[in-house]
N, C-alpha and C. Protein backbone atom coordinates (compact mmCIF):
# COMPACT_ATOMS: atom_id res chain seq x y z
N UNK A 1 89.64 157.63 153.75
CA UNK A 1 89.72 156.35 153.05
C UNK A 1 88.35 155.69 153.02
N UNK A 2 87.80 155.15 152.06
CA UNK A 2 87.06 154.16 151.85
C UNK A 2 87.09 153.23 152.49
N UNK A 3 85.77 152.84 152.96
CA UNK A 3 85.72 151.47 153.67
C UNK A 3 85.94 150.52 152.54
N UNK A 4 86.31 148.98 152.58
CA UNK A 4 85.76 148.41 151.38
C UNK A 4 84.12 148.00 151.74
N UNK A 5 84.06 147.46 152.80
CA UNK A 5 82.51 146.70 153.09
C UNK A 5 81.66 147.73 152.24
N UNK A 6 82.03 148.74 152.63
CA UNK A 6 80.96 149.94 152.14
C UNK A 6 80.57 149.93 150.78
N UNK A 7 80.98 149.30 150.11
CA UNK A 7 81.21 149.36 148.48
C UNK A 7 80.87 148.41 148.17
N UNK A 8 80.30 148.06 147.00
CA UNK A 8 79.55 146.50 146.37
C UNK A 8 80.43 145.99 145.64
N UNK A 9 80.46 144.75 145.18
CA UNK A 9 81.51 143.72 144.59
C UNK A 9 81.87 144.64 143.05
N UNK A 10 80.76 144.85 142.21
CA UNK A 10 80.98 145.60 141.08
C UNK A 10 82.13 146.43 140.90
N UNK A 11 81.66 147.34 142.03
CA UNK A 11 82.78 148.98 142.01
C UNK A 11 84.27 147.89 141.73
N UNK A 12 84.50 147.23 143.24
CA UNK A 12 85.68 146.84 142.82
C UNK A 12 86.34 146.05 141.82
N UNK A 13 85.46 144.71 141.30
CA UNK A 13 86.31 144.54 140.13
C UNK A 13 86.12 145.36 138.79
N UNK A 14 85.48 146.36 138.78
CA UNK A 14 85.24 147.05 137.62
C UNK A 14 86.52 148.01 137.66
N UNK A 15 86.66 148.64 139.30
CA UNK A 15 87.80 149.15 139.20
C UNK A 15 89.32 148.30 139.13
N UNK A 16 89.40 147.40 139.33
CA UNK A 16 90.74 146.57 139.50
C UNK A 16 91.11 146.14 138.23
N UNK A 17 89.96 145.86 137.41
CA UNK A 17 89.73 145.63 135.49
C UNK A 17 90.55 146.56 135.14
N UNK A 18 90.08 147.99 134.91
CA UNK A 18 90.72 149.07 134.24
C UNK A 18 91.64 149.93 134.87
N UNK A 19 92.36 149.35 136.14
CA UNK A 19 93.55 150.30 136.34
C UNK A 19 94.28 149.63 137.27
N UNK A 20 95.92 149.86 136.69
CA UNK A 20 96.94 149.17 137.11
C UNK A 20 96.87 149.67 138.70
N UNK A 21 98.09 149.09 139.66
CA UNK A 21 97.39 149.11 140.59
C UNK A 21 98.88 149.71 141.44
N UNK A 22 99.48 150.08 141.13
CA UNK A 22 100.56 150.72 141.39
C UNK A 22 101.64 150.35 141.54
N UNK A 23 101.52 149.01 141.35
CA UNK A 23 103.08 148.04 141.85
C UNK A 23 104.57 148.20 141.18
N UNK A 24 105.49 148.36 141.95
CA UNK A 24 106.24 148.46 140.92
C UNK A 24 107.12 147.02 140.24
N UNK A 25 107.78 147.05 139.58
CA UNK A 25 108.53 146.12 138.97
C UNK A 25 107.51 144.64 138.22
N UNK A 26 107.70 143.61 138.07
CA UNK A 26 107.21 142.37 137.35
C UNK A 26 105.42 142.60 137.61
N UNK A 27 105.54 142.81 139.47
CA UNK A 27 104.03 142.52 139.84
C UNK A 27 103.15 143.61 138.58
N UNK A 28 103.63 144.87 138.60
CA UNK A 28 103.01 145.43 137.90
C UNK A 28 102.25 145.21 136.45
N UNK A 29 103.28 144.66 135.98
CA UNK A 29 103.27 144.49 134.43
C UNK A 29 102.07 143.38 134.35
N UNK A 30 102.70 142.05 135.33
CA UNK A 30 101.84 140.80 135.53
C UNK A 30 99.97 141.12 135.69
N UNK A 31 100.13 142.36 136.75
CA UNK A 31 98.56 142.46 136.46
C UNK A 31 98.24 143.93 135.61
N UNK A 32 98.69 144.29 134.97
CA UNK A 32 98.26 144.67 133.51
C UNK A 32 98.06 143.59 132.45
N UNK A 33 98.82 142.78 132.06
CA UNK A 33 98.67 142.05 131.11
C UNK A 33 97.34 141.18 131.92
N UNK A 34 97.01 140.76 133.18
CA UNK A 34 96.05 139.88 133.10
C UNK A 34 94.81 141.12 133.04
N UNK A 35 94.70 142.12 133.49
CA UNK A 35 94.24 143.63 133.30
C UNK A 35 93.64 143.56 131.66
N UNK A 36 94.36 143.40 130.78
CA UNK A 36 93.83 143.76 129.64
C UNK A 36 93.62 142.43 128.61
N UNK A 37 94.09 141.20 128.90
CA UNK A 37 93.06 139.64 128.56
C UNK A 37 91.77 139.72 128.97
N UNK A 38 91.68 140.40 130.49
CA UNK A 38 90.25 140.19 130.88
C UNK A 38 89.29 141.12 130.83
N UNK A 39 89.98 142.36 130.01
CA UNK A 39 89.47 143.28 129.11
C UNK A 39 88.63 142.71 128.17
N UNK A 40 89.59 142.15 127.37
CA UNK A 40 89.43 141.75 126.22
C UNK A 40 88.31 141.23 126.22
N UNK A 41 88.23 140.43 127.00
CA UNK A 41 87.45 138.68 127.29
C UNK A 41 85.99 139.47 127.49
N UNK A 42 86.56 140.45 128.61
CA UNK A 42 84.76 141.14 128.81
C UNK A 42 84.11 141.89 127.22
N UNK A 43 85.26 142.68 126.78
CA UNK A 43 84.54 143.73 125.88
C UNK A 43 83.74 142.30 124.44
N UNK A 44 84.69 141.32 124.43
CA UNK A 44 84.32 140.33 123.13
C UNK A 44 82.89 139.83 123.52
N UNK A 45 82.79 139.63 125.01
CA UNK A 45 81.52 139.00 125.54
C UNK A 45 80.55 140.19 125.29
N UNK A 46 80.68 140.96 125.21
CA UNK A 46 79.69 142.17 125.04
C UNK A 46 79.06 142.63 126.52
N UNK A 47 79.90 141.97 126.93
CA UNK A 47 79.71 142.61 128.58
C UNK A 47 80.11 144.34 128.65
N UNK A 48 79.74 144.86 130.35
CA UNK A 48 80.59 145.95 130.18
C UNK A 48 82.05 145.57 130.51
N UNK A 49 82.67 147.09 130.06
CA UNK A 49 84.32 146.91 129.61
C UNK A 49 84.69 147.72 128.56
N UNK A 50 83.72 148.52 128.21
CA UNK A 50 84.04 149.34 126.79
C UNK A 50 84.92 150.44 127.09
N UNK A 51 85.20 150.91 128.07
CA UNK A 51 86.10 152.17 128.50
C UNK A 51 87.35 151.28 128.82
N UNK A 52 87.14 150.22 129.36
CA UNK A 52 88.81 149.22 129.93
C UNK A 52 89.34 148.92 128.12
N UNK A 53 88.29 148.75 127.18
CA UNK A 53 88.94 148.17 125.93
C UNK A 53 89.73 149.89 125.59
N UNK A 54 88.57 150.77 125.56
CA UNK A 54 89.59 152.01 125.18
C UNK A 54 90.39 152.51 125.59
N UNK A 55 90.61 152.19 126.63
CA UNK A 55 91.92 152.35 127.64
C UNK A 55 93.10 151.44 127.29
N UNK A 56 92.96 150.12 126.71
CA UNK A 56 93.98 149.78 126.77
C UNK A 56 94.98 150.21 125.11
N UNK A 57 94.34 149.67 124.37
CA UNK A 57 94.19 149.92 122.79
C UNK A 57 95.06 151.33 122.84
N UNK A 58 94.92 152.77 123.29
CA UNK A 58 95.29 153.65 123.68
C UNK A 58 96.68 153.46 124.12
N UNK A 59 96.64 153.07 125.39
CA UNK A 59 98.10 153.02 125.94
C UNK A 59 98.80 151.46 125.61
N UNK A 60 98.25 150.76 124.69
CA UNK A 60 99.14 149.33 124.44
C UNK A 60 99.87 149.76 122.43
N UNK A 61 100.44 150.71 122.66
CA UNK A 61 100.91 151.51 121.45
C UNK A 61 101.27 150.02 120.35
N UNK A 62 100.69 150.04 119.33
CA UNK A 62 100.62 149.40 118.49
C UNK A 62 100.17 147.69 118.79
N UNK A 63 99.53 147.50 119.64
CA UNK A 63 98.90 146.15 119.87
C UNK A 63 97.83 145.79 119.43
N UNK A 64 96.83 146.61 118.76
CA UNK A 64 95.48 146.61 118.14
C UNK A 64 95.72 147.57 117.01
N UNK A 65 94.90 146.85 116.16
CA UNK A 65 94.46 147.69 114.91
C UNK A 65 93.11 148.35 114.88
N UNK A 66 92.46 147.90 115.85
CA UNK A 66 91.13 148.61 116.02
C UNK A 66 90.42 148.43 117.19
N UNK A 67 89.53 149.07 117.75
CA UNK A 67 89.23 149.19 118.86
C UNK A 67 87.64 149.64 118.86
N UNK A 68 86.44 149.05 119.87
CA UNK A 68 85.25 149.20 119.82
C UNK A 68 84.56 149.39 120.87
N UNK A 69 83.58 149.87 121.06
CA UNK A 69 82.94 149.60 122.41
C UNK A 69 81.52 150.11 122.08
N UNK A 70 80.56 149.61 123.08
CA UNK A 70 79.13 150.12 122.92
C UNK A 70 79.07 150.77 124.58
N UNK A 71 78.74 152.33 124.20
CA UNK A 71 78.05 152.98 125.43
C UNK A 71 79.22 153.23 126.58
N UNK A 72 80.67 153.45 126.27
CA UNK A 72 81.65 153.44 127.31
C UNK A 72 81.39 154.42 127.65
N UNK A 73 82.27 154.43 129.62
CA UNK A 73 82.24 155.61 129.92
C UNK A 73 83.86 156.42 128.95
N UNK A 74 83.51 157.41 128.46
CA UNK A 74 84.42 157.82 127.48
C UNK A 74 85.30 159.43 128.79
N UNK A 75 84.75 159.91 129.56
CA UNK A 75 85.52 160.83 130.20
C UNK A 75 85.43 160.21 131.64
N UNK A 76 85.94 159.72 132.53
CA UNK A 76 85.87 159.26 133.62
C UNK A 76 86.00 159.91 134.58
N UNK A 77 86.61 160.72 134.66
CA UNK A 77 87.25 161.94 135.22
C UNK A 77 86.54 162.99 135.67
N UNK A 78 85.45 163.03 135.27
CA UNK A 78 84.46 163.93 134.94
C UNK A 78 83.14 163.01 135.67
N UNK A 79 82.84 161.90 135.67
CA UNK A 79 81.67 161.50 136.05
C UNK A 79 81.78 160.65 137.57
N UNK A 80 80.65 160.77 137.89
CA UNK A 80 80.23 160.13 139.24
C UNK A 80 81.24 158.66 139.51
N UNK A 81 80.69 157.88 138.31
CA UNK A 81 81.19 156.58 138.37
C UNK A 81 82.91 156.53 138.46
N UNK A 82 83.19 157.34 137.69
CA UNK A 82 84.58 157.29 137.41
C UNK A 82 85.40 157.54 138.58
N UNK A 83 84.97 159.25 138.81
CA UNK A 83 85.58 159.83 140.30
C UNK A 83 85.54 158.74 141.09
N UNK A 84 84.66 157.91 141.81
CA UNK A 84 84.38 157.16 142.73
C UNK A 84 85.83 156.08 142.83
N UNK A 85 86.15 155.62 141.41
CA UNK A 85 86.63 154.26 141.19
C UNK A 85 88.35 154.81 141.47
N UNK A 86 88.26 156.19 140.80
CA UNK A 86 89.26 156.48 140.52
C UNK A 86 89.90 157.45 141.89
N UNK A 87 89.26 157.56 142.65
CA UNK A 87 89.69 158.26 143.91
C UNK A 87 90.03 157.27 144.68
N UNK A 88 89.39 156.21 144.48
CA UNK A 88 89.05 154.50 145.97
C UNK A 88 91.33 154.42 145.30
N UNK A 89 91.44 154.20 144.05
CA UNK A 89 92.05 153.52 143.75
C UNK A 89 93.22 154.63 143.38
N UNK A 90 93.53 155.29 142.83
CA UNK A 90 94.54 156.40 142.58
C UNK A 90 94.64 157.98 143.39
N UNK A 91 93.58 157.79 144.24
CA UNK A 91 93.89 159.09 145.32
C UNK A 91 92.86 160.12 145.12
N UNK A 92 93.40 161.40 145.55
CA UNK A 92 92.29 162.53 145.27
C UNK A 92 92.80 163.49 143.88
N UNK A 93 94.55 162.82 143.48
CA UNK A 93 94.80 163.95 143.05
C UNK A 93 94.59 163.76 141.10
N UNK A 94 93.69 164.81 140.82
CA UNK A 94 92.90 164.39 139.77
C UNK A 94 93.82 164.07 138.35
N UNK A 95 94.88 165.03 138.55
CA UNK A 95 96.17 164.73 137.52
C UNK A 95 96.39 163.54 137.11
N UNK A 96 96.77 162.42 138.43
CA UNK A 96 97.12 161.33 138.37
C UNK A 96 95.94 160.21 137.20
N UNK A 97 94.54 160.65 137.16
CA UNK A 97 93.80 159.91 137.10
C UNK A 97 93.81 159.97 135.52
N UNK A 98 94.51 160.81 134.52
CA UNK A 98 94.51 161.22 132.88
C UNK A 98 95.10 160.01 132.28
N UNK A 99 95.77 159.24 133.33
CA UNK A 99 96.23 157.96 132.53
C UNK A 99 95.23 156.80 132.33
N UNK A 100 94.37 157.06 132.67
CA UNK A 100 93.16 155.93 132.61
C UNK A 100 91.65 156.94 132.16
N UNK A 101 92.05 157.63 131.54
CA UNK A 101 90.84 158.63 130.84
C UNK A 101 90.98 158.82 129.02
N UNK A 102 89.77 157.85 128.19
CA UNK A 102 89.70 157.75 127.47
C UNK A 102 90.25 159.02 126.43
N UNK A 103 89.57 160.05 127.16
CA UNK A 103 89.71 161.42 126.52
C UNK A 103 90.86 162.43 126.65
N UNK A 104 90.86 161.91 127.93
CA UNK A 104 92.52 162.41 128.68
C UNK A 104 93.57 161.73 127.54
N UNK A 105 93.37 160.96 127.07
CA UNK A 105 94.78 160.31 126.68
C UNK A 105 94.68 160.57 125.05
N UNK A 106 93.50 161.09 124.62
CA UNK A 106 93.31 161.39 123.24
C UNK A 106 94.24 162.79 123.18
N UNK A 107 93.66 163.66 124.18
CA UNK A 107 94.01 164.62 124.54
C UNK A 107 95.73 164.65 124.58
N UNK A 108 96.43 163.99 125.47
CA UNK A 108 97.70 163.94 125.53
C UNK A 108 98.30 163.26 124.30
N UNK A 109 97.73 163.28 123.29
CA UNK A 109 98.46 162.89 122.44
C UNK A 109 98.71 161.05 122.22
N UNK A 110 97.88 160.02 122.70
CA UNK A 110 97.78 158.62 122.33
C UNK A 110 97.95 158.37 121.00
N UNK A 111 98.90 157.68 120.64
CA UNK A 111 98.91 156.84 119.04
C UNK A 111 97.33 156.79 118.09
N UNK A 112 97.27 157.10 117.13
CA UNK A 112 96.01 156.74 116.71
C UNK A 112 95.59 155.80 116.45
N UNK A 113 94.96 155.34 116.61
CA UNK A 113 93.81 153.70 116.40
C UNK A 113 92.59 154.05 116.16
N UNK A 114 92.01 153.20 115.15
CA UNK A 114 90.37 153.60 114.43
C UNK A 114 89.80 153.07 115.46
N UNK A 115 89.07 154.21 116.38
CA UNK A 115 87.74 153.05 117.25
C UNK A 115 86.57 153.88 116.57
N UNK A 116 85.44 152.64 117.09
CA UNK A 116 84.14 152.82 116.90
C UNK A 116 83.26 152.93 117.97
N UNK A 117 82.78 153.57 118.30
CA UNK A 117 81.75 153.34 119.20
C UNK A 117 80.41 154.05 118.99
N UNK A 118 79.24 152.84 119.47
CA UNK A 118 77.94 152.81 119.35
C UNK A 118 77.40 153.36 120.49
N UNK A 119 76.59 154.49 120.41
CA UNK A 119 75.97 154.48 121.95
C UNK A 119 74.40 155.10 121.45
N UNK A 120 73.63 154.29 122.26
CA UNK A 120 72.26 154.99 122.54
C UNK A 120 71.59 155.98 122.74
N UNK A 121 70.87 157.00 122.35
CA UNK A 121 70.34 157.87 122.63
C UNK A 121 69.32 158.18 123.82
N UNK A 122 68.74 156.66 123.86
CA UNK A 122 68.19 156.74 125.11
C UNK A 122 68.81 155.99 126.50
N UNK A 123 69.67 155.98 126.42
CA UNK A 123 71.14 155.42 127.65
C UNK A 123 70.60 156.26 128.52
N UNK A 124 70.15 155.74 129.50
CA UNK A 124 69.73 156.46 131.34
C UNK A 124 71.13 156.86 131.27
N UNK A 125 71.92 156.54 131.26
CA UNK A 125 73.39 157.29 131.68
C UNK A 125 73.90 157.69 130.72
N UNK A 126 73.75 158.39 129.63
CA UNK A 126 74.27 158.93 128.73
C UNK A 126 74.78 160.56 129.14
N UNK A 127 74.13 161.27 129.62
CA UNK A 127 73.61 162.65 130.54
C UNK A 127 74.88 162.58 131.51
N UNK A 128 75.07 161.81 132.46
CA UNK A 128 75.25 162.46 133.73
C UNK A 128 76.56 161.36 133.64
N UNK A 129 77.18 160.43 132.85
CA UNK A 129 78.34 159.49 133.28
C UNK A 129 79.06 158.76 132.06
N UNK A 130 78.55 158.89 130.95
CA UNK A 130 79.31 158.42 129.70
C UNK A 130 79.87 159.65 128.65
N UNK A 131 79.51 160.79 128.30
CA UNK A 131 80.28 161.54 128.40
C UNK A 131 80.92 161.31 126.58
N UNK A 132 80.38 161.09 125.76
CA UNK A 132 81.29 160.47 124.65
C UNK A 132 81.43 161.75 123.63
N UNK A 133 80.37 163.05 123.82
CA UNK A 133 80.22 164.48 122.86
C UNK A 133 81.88 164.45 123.76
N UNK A 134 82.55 164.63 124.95
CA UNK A 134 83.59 165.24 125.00
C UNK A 134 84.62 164.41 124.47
N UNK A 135 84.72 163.03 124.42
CA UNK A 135 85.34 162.60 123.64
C UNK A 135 85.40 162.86 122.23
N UNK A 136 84.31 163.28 121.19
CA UNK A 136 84.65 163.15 120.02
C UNK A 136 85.19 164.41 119.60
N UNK A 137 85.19 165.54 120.78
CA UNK A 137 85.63 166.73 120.62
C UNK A 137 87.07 166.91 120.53
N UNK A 138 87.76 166.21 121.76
CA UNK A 138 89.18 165.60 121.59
C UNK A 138 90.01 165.06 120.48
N UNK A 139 88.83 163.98 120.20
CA UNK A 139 89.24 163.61 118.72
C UNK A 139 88.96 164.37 117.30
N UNK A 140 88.08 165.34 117.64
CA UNK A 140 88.43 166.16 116.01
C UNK A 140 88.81 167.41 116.51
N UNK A 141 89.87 167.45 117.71
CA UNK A 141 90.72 168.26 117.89
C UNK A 141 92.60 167.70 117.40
N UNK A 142 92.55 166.90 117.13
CA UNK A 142 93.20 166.28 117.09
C UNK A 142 93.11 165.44 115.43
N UNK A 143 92.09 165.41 115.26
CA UNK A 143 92.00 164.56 113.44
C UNK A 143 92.21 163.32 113.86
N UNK A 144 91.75 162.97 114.84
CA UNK A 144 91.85 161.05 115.67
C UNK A 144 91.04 160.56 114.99
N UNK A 145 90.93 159.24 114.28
CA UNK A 145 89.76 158.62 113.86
C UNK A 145 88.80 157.97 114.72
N UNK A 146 88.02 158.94 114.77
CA UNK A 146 86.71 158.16 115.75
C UNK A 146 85.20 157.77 114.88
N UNK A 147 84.70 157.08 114.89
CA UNK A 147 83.34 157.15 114.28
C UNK A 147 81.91 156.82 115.40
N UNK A 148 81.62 157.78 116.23
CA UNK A 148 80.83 157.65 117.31
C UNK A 148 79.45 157.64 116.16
N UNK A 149 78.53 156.54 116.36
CA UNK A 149 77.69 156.49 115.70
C UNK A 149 76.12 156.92 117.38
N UNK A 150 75.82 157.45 116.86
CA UNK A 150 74.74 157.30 117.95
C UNK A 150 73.58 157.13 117.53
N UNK A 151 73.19 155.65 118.58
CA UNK A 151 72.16 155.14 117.26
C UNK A 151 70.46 155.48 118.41
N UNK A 152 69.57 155.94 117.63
CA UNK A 152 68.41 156.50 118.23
C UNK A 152 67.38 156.10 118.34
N UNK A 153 66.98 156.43 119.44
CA UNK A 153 66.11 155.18 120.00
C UNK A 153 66.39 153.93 121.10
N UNK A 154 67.74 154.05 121.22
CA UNK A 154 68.52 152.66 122.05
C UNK A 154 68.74 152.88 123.50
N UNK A 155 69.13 152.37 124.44
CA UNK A 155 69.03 152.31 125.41
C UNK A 155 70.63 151.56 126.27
N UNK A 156 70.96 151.59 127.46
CA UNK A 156 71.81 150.73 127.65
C UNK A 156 72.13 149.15 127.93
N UNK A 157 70.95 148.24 127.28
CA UNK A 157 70.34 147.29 127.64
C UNK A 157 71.11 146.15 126.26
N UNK A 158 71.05 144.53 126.97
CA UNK A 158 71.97 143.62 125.76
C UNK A 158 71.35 144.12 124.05
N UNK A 159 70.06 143.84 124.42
CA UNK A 159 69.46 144.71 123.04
C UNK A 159 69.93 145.35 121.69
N UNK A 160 70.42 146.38 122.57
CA UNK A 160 71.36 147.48 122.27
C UNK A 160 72.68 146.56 121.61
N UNK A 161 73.10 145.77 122.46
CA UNK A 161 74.03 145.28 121.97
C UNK A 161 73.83 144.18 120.53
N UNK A 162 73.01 143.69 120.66
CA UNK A 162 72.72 142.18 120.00
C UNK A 162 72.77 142.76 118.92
N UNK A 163 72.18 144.39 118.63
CA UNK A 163 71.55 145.10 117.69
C UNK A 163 72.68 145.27 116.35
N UNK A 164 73.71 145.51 117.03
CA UNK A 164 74.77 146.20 116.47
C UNK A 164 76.18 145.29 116.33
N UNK A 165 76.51 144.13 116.92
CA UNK A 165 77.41 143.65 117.54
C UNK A 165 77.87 142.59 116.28
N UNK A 166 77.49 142.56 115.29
CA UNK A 166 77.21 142.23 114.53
C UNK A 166 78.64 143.33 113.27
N UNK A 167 78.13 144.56 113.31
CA UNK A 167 78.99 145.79 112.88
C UNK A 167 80.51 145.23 113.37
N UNK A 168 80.13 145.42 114.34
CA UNK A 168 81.46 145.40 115.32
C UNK A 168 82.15 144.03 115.03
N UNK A 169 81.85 143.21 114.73
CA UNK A 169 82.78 141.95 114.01
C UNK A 169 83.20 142.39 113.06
N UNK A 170 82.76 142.90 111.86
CA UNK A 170 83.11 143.29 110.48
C UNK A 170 84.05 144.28 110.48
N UNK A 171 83.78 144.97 111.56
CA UNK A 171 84.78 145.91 111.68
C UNK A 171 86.08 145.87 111.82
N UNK A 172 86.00 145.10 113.07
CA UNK A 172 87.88 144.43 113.76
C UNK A 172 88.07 143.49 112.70
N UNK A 173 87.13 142.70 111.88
CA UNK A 173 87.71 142.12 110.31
C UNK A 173 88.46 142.59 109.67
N UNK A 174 87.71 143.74 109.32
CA UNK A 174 88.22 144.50 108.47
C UNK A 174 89.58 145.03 108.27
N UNK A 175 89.55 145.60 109.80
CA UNK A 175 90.99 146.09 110.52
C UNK A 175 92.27 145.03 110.21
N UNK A 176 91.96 144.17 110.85
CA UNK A 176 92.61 142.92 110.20
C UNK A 176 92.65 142.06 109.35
N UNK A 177 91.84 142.67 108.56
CA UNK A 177 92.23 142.37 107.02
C UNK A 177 91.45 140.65 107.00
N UNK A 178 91.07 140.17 107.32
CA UNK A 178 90.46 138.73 107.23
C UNK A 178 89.25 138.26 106.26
């Protein structure tokens, strides 16, 4: 088991953000739904949260018409960051962890929803923890609408964001027709 001291404030609410927490009955539901407002709240701020937005959009079957993120971790399962969050919090056994894996759940067959996502070419973590070539593989295994734009030259920095974030309004417009 994990210490908690051992671990910095981040890990944990980043992990407590994107995954239910095992409870059963009302408690459960209660912190999913506050789980995916404060999704929301992060991904609109342009904070990180781009893997908690694709996570939910995914498993909230028909609650969004569109879905976005800049630079998510897109396979979790697979990377440093993810394993970490996802072992502290759902165990060792890796099965369990496909319900909170962007790609995992493309993979199992998730409802389709148009997402977009922007990611950097020059992302320090693009390589070794975001992971989004295996996502789009999923999805044109599948004929999922994805439009991974990867924009070159960028980095994982607000920048990056300010750059583009802009798209990403017009987009969920669009979706919704406004």
């Amino acid at each position: 088991m994990i210490e908690y001291k051992a671990l910095s404030w981040w890990y944990w609410l980043v992990t407590a953000i994107f995954l239910t927490l095992g409870i059963s009955g009302w408690e459960e539901a209660f912190l999913w739904a506050i789980g995916v407002t404060v999704i929301q709240l992060i991904h609109f701020a342009a904070l990180n949260g781009g893997h908690g937005a694709l996570i939910c959009a995914l498993k909230e079957e028909g609650a969004y018409r569109s879905v976005s993120a800049f630079s998510p971790i897109c396979h979790p399962s697979i990377c440093g960051w993810g394993e970490g969050c996802f072992t502290a919090y759902l165990g060792e056994e890796k099965g369990d962890w496909k319900a909170y894996d962007t790609t995992e759940l493309i993979k199992a067959g998730a409802a389709e929803i148009p997402l977009l996502i922007d990611q950097g070419t020059n992302d320090e973590f693009l390589a070794e923890q975001l992971y989004p070539k295996e996502l789009q593989a999923a999805c044109e295994e599948r004929s999922f609408p994805l439009t991974l734009r990867m924009q070159e030259g960028y980095d994982h920095s607000y920048h990056f964001i300010a750059s583009f974030i802009g798209e990403h309004l017009s987009y969920h417009a669009e979706a919704l027709r406004i």
